[in-house]
Protein backbone atom coordinates (compact mmCIF):
# COMPACT_ATOMS: atom_id res chain seq x y z
CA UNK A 1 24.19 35.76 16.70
CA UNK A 2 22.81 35.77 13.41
CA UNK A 3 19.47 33.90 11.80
CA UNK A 4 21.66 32.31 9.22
CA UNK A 5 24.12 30.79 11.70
CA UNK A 6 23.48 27.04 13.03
CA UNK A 7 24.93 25.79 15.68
CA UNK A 8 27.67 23.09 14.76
CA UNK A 9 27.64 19.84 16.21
CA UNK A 10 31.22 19.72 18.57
CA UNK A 11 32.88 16.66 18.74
CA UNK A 12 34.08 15.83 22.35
CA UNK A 13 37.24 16.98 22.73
CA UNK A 14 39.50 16.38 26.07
CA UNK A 15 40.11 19.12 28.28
CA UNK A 16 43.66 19.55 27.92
CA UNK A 17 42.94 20.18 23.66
CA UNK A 18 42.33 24.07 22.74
CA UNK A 19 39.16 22.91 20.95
CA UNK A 20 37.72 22.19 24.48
CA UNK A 21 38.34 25.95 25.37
CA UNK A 22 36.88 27.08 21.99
CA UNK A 23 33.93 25.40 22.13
CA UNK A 24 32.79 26.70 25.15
CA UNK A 25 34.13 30.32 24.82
CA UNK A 26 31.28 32.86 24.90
CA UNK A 27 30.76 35.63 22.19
CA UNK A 28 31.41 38.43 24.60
CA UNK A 29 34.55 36.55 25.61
CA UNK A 30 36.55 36.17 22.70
CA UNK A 31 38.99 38.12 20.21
CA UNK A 32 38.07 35.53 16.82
CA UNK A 33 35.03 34.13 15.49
CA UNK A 34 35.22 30.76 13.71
CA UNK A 35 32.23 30.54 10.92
CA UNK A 36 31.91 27.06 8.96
CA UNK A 37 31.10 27.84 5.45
CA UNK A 38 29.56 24.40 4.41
CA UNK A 39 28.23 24.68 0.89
CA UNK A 40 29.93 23.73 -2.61
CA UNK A 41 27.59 24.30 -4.95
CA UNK A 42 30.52 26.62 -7.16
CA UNK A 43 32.83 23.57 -6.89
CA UNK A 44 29.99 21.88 -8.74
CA UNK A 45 29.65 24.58 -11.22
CA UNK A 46 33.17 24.48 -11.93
CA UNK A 47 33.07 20.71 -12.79
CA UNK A 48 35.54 20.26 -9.40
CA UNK A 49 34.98 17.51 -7.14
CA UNK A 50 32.26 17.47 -4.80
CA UNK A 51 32.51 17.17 -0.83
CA UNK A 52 34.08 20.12 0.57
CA UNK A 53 30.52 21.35 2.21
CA UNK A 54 31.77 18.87 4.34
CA UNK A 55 35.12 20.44 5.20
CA UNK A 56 33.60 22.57 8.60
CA UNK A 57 32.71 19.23 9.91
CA UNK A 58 35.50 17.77 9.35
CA UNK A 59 38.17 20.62 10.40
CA UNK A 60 36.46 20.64 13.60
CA UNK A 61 36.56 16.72 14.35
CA UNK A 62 40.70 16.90 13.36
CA UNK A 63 40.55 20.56 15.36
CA UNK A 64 39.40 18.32 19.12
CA UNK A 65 42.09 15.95 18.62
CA UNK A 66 45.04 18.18 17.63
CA UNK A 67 46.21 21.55 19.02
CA UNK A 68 47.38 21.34 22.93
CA UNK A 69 45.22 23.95 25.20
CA UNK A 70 48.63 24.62 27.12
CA UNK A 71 51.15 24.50 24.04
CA UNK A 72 54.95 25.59 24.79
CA UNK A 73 55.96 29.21 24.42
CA UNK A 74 52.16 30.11 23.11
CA UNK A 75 49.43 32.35 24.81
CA UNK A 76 46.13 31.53 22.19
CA UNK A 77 44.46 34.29 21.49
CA UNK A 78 40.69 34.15 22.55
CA UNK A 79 38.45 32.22 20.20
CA UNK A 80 34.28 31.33 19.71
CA UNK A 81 32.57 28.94 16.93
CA UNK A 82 29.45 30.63 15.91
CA UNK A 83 28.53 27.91 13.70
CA UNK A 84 28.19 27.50 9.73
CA UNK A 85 26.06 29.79 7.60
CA UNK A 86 23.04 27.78 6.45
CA UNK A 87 22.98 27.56 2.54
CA UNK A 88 20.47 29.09 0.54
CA UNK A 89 18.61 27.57 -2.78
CA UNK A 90 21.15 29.32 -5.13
CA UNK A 91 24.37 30.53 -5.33
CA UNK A 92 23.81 33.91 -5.23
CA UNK A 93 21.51 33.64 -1.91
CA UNK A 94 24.51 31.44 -0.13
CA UNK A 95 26.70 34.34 -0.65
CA UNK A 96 24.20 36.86 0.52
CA UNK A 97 23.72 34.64 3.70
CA UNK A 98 27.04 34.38 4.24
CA UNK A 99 27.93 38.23 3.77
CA UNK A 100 25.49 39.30 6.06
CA UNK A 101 26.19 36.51 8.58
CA UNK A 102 29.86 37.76 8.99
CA UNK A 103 28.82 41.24 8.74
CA UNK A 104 27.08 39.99 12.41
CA UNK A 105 30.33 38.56 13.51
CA UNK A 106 32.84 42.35 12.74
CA UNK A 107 29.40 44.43 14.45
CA UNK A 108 30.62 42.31 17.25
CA UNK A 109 34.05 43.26 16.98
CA UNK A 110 35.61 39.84 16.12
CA UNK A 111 38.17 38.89 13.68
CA UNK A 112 36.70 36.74 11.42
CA UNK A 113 38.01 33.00 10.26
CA UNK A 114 36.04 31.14 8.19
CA UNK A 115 37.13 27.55 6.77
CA UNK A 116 34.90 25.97 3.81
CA UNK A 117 33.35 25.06 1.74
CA UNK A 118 34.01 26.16 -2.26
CA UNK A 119 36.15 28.90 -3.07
CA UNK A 120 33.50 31.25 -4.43
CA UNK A 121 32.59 31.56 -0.62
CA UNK A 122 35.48 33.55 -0.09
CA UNK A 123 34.20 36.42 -2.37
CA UNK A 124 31.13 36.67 0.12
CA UNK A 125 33.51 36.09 3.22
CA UNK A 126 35.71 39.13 2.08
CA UNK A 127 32.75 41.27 0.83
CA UNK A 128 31.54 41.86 4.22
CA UNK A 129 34.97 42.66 5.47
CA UNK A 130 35.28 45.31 2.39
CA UNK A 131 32.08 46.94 3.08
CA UNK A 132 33.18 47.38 7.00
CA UNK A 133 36.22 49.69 6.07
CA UNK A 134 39.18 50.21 4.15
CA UNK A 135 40.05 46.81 2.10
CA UNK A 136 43.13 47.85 0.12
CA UNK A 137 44.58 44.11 -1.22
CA UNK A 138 44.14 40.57 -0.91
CA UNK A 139 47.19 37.93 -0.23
CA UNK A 140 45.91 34.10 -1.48
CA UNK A 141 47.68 30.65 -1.85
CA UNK A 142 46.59 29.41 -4.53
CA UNK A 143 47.30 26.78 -7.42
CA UNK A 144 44.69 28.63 -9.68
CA UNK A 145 44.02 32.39 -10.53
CA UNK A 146 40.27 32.33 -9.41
CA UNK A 147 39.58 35.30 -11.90
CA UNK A 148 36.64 33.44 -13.88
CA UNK A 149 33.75 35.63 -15.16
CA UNK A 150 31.74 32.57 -14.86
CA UNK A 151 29.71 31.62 -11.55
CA UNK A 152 31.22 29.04 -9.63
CA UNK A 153 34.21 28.15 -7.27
CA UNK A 154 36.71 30.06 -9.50
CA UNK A 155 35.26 33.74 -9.62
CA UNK A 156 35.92 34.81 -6.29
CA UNK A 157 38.90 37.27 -6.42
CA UNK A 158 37.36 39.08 -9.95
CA UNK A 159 34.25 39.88 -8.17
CA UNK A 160 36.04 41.09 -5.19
CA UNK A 161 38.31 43.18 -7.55
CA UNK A 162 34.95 44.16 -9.49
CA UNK A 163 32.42 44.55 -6.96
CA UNK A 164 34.77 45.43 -4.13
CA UNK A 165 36.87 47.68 -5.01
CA UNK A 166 40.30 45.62 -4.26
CA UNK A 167 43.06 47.02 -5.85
CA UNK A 168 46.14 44.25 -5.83
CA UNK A 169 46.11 40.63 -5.59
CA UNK A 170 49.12 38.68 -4.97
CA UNK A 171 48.90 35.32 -5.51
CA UNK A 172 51.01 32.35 -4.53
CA UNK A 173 51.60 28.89 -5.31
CA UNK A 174 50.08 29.18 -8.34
CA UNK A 175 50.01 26.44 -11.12
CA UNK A 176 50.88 27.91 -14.02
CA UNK A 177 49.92 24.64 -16.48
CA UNK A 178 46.55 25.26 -14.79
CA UNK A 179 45.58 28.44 -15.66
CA UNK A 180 44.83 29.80 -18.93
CA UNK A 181 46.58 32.95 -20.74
CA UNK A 182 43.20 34.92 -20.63
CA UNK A 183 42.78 34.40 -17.26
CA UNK A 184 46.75 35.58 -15.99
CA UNK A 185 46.32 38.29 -18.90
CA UNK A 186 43.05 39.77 -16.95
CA UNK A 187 44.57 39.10 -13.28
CA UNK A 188 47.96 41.30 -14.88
CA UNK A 189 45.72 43.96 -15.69
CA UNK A 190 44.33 44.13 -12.80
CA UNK A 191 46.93 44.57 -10.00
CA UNK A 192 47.67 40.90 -10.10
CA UNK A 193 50.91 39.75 -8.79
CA UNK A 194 52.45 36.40 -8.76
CA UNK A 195 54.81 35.63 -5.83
CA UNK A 196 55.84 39.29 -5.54
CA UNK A 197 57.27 39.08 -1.53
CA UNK A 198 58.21 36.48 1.14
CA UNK A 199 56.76 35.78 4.70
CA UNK A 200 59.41 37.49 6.34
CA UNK A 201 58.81 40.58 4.27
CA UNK A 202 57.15 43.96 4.77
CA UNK A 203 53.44 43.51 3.16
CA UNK A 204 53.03 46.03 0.31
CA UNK A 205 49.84 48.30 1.06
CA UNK A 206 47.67 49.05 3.75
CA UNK A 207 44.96 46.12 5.42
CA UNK A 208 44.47 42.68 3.43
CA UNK A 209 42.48 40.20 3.45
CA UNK A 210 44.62 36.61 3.20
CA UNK A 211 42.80 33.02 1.67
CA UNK A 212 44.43 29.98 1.79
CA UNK A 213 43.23 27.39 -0.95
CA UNK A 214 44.48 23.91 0.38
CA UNK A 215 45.08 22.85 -3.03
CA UNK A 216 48.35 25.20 -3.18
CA UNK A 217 49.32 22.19 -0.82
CA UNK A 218 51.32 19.16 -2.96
CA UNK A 219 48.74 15.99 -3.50
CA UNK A 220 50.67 13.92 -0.91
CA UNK A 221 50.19 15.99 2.44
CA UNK A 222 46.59 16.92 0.85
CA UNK A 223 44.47 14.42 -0.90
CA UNK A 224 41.31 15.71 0.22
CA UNK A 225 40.53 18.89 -1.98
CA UNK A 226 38.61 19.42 -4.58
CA UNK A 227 41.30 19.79 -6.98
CA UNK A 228 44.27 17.94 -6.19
CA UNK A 229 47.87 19.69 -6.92
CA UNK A 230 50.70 17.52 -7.99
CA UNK A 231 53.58 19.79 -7.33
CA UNK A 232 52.25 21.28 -4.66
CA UNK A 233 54.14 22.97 -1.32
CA UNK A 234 54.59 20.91 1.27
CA UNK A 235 53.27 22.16 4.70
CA UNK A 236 56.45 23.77 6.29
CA UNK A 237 55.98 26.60 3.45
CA UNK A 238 52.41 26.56 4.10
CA UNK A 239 53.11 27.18 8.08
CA UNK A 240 55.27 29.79 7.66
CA UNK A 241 53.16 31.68 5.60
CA UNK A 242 50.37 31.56 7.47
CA UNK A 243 51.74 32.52 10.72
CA UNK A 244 53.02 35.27 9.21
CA UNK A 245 49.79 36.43 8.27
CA UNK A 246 48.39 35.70 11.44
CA UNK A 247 50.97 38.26 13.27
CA UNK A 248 50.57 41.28 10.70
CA UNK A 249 47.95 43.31 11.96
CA UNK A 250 47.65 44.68 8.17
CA UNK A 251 45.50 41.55 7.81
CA UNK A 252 41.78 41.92 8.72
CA UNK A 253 40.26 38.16 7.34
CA UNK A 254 41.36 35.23 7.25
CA UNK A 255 40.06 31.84 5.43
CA UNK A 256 40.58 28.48 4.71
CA UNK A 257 39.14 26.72 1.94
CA UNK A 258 38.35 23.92 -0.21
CA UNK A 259 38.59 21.06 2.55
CA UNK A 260 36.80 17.93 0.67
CA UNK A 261 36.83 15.21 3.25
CA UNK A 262 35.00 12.39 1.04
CA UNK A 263 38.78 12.36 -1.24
CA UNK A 264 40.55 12.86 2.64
CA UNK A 265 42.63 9.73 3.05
CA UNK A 266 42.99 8.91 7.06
CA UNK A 267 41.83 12.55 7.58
CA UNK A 268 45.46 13.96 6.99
CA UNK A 269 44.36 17.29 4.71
CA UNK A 270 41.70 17.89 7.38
CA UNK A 271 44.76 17.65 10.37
CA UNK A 272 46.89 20.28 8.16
CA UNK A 273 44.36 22.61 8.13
CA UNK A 274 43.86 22.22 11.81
CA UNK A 275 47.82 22.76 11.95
CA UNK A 276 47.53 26.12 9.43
CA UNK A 277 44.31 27.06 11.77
CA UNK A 278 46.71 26.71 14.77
CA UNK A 279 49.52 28.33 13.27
CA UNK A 280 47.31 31.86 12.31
CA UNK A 281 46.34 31.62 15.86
CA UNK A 282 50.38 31.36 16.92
CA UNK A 283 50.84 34.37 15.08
CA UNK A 284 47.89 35.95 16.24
CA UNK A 285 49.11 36.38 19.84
CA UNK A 286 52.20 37.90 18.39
CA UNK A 287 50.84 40.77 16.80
CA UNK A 288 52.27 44.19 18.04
CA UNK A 289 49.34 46.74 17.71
């Protein structure tokens, strides 16, 4: 599809598992694209742990054991792995390789889901959704404000704000021992808003893009991020939210990030994501156009 995709390697997966449809669903054939994002180079620069360039690999191997092809009450939506953007040499050139690889995947006419790999990736992610069409807001779970003017893992929703002209944030989750007053005083000025609606309520503002940091996610259901959360949510909350994301058709992206399987204990953060994956899919098929 595009010169900076690779092909992932697929991990055998049974035939009665959705991964064993996914994997061999054409481009022409399907209504998402899956894109690895394997690179953590910001973590790095943000002093975070290491490992989550990993995190493709790893959703995918959880992703062929979990999630039934014929589930109960659920018609999956259509869905293809184009395989993870190759890094570049620097930060800036991952991002570029990245924007223009998903730009490939919306020419296409897919929606695009992307699970990483460092934070920062969503800023390149969501660029090439903003410079597609209208972009009003962005929705994120988050324990951290990721409004740095710094390079690195936590810049991602300034630059989109700066260089992409979105106009509200809403964050939730967030941490508040682990963000500083500069940085919630900038993300106030800015059309930042913490925890402003529920699920079940009507999204303020037009089409969204929606990230989900795993790290919003309580230390005990997800060891295996780069920056562990000890009052976290626990994965019910989690669910719910992201199925409801899944079924708004304000919502044009949608990401996961921050999966570091090397701090993954038994592989249980890299089977919630799977779960989260699954449930954006449930709500997906539920959209009303």
């Amino acid at each position: 599809m595009h010169e900076f995709l690779k092909a992932p390697e697929h991990p055998e997966a049974a035939p009665s598992r959705l991964a064993a449809r996914l994997w061999n669903t054409p481009v022409d054939e399907a209504e998402i694209a899956l894109v690895g994002l394997p690179d953590d180079l910001g973590v790095s620069l943000n002093g975070g742990r290491v490992g989550a360039a990993e995190g493709p690999g790893a959703f995918r191997t959880a992703l062929a054991r979990y999630g039934a092809l014929e589930a109960a009450g659920i018609n999956w939506p259509s869905v293809c792995d184009v395989g993870d953007v190759t890094p570049g040499a620097s930060l800036k050139e991952t991002h570029d390789r990245v924007t223009a690889a998903v730009s490939a995947v919306l020419e296409r006419g897919l929606f695009p889901v992307a699970i990483g790999g460092g934070h920062d990736l969503t800023y390149a992610f969501v660029r090439a959704v903003a410079g597609c069409g209208s972009l009003d807001a962005g929705v994120y779970f988050d324990a951290h404000l990721d409004v740095r003017a710094e390079e690195g893992s936590g810049m991602p929703f300034r630059r989109l704000v700066e260089d992409c002209g979105i106009k509200a944030l809403h964050v939730h989750g967030l941490d508040r021992y682990s963000n500083t007053a500069e940085h919630a005083a900038w993300f106030a000025a800015h059309g930042g808003t913490i925890d402003a609606f529920g699920p079940d309520d009507i999204w303020p503002g037009n089409d969204f893009f929606v990230s989900f940091d795993l790290d919003v996610i309580d230390q005990a259901y997800a060891p295996g991020v780069s920056a562990m959360n000890p009052r976290g949510w626990a994965p019910d909350l989690a669910e719910r939210w992201v199925r409801a994301a899944g079924a708004s058709s304000k919502v044009r992206c949608f990401d996961i990030m921050e999966l570091c399987p090397r701090h993954d204990q038994g592989g249980r953060t890299a089977r919630l994501a799977t779960r989260l994956f699954l449930a954006f899919l449930h709500g997906y098929s539920e959209r009303v156009a």
